[in-house]
C-alpha atoms as a PDB file:
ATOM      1  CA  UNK A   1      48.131 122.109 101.296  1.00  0.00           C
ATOM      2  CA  UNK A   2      51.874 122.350 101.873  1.00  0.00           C
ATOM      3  CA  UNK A   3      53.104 118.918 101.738  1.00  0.00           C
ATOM      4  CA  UNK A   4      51.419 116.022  99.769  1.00  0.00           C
ATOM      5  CA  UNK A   5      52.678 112.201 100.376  1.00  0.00           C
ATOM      6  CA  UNK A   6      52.069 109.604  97.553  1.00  0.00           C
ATOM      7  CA  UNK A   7      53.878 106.214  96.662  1.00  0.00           C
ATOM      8  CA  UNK A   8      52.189 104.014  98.736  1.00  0.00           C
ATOM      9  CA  UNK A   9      50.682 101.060  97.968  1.00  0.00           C
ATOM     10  CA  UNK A  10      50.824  96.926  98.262  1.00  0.00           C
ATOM     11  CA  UNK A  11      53.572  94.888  98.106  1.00  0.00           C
ATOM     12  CA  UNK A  12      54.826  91.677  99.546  1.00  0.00           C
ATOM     13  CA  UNK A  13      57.335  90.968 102.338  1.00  0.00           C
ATOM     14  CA  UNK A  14      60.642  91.778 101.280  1.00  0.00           C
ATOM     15  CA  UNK A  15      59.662  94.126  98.785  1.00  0.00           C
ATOM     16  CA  UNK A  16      60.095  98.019  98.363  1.00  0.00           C
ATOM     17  CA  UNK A  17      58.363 101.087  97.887  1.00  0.00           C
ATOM     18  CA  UNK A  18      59.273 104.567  97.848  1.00  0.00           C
ATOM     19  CA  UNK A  19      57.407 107.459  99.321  1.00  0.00           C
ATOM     20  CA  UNK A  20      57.475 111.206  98.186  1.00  0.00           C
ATOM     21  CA  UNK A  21      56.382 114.274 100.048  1.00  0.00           C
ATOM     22  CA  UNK A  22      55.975 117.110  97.915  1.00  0.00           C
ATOM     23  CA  UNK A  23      57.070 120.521 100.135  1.00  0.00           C
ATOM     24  CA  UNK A  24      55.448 123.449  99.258  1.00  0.00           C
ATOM     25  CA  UNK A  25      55.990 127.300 101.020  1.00  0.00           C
ATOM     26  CA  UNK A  26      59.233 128.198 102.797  1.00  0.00           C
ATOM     27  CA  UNK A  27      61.565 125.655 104.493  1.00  0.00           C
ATOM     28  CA  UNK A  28      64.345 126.962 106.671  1.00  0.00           C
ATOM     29  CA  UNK A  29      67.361 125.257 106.630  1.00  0.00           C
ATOM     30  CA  UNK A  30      67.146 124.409 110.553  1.00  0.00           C
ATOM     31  CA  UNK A  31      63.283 122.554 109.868  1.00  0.00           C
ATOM     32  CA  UNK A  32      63.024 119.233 109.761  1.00  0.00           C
ATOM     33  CA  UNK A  33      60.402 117.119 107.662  1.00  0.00           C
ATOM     34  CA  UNK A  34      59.501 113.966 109.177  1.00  0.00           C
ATOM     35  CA  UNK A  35      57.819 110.590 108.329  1.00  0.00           C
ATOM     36  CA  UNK A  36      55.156 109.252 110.571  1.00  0.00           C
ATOM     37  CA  UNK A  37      52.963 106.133 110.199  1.00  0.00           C
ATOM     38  CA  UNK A  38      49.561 105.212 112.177  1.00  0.00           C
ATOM     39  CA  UNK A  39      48.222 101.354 111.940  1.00  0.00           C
ATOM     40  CA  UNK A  40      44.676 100.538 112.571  1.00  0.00           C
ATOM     41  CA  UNK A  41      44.121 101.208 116.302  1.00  0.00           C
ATOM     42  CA  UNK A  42      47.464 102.583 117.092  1.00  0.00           C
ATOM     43  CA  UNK A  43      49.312 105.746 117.644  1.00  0.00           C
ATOM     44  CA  UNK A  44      50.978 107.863 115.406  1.00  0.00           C
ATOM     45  CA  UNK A  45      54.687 107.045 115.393  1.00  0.00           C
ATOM     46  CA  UNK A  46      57.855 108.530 114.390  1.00  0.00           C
ATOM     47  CA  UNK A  47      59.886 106.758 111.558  1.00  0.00           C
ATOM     48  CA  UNK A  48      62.243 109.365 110.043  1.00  0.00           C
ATOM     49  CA  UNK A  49      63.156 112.645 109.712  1.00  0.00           C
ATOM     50  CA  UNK A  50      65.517 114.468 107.722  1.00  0.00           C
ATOM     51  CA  UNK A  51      66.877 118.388 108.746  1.00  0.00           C
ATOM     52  CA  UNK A  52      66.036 120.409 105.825  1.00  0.00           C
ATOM     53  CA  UNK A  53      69.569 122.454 105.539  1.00  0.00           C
ATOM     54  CA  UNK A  54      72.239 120.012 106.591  1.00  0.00           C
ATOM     55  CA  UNK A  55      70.400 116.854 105.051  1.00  0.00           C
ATOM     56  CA  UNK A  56      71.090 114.878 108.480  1.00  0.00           C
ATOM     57  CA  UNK A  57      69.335 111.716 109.031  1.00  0.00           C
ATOM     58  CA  UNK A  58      66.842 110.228 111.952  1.00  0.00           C
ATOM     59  CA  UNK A  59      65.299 106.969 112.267  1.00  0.00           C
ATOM     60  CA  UNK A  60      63.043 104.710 114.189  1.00  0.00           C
ATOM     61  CA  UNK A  61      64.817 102.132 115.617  1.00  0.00           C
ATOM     62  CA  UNK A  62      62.330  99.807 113.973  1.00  0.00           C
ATOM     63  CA  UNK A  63      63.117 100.731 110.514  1.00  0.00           C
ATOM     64  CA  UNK A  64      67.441 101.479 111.100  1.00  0.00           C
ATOM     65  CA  UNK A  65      68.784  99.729 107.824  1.00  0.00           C
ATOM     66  CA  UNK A  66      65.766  99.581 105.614  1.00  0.00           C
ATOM     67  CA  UNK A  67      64.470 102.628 105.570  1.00  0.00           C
ATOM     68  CA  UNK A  68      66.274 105.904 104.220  1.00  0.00           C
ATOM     69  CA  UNK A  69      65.181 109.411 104.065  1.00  0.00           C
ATOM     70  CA  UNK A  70      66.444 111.847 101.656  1.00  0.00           C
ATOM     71  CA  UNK A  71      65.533 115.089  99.853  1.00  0.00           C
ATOM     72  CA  UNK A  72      65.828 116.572  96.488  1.00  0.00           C
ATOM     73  CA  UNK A  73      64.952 120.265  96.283  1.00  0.00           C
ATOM     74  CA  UNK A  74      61.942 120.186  97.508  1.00  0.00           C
ATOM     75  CA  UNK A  75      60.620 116.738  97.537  1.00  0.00           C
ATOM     76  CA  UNK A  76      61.756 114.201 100.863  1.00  0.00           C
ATOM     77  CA  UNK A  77      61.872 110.881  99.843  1.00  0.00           C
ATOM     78  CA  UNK A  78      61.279 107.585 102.357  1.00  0.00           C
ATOM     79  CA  UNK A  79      63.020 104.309 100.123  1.00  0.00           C
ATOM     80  CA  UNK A  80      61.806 101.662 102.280  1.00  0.00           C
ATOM     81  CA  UNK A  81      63.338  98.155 101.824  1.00  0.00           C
ATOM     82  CA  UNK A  82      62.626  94.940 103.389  1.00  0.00           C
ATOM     83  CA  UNK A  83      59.432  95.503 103.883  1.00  0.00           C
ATOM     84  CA  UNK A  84      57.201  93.498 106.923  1.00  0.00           C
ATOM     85  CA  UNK A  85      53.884  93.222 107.535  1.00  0.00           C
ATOM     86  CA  UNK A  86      54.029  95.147 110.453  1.00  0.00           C
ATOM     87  CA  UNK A  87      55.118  98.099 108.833  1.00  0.00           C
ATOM     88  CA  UNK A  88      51.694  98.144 106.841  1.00  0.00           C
ATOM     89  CA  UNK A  89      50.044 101.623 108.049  1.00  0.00           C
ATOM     90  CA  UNK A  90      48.899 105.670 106.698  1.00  0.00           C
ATOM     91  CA  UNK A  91      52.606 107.409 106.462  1.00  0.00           C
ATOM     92  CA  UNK A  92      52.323 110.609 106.520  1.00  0.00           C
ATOM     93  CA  UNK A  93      54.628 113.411 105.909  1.00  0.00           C
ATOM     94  CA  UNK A  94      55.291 116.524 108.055  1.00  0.00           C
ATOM     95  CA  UNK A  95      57.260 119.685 108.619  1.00  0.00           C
ATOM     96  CA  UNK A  96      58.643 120.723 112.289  1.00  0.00           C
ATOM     97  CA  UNK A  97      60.198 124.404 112.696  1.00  0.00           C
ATOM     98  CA  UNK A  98      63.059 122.504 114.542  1.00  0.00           C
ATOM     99  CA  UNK A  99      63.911 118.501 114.908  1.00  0.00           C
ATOM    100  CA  UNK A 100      60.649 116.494 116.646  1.00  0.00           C
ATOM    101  CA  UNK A 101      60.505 112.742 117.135  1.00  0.00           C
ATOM    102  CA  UNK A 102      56.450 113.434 118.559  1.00  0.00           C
ATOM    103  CA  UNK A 103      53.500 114.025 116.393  1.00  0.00           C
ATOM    104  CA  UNK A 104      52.665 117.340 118.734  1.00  0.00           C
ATOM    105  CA  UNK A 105      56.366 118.993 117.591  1.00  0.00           C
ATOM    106  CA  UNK A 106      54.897 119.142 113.870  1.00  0.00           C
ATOM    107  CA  UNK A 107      52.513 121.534 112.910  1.00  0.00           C
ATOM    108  CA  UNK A 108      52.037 120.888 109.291  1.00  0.00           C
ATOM    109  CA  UNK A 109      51.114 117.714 107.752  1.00  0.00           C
ATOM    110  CA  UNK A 110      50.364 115.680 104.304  1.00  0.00           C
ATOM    111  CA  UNK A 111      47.344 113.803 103.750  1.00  0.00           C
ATOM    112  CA  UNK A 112      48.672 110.231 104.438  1.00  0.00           C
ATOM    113  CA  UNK A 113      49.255 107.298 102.226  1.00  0.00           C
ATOM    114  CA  UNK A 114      48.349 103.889 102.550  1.00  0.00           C
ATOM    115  CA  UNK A 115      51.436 101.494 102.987  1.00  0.00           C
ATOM    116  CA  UNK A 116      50.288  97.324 102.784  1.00  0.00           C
ATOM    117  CA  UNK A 117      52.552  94.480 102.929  1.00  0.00           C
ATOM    118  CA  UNK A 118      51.553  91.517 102.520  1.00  0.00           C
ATOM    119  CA  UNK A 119      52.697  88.251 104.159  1.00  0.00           C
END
């Protein structure tokens, strides 16, 4: 497994959590790793990604100013802040060759981890 998630868990509304993504194997500076979450019944859908070279940032329009992406050596980091009950879903972690906002550009993914926020 190349990429693990962890850091999920419950919290209330307002409150924060931070997600990790362990990357394992060989990054190239023009990949991206990307967060994606899936609720009960729905799609998988985009939330941020981060280019693995230049460190530039991509977001969801649903989580601009609460979320950030970030990576140190080789772990990518989602601080989520402000935390709603609709963002309760799996997140999972993944690693594109180049920049993807679809599940289909990303080829390798974590296991998922279980994000609940309560109201």
């Amino acid at each position: 497994v190349q990429l693990q998630a962890s850091g999920g868990g419950l919290v209330q509304a307002g409150g924060s959590l931070r997600l990790s993504c362990a990357v394992g194997g060989r990054t190239f500076s023009s990949a991206a790793v990307g967060w994606f979450r899936q609720a009960p019944g729905k799609e998988r859908d985009f939330v941020a990604a981060i280019r693995w070279g230049r460190r530039s940032t991509y977001y969801a329009d649903a989580v601009k100013g609460r979320f950030t992406i970030s990576r140190d050596y080789n772990t990518v980091y989602l601080q989520m802040n402000s935390l709603k009950p609709e963002d309760t879903a799996v997140y999972y972690c993944a690693r594109c060759a180049d920049l993807g906002y679809a599940p289909a550009d990303y080829k390798e993914w974590g296991q998922g981890t279980l994000v609940t926020v309560s109201s």
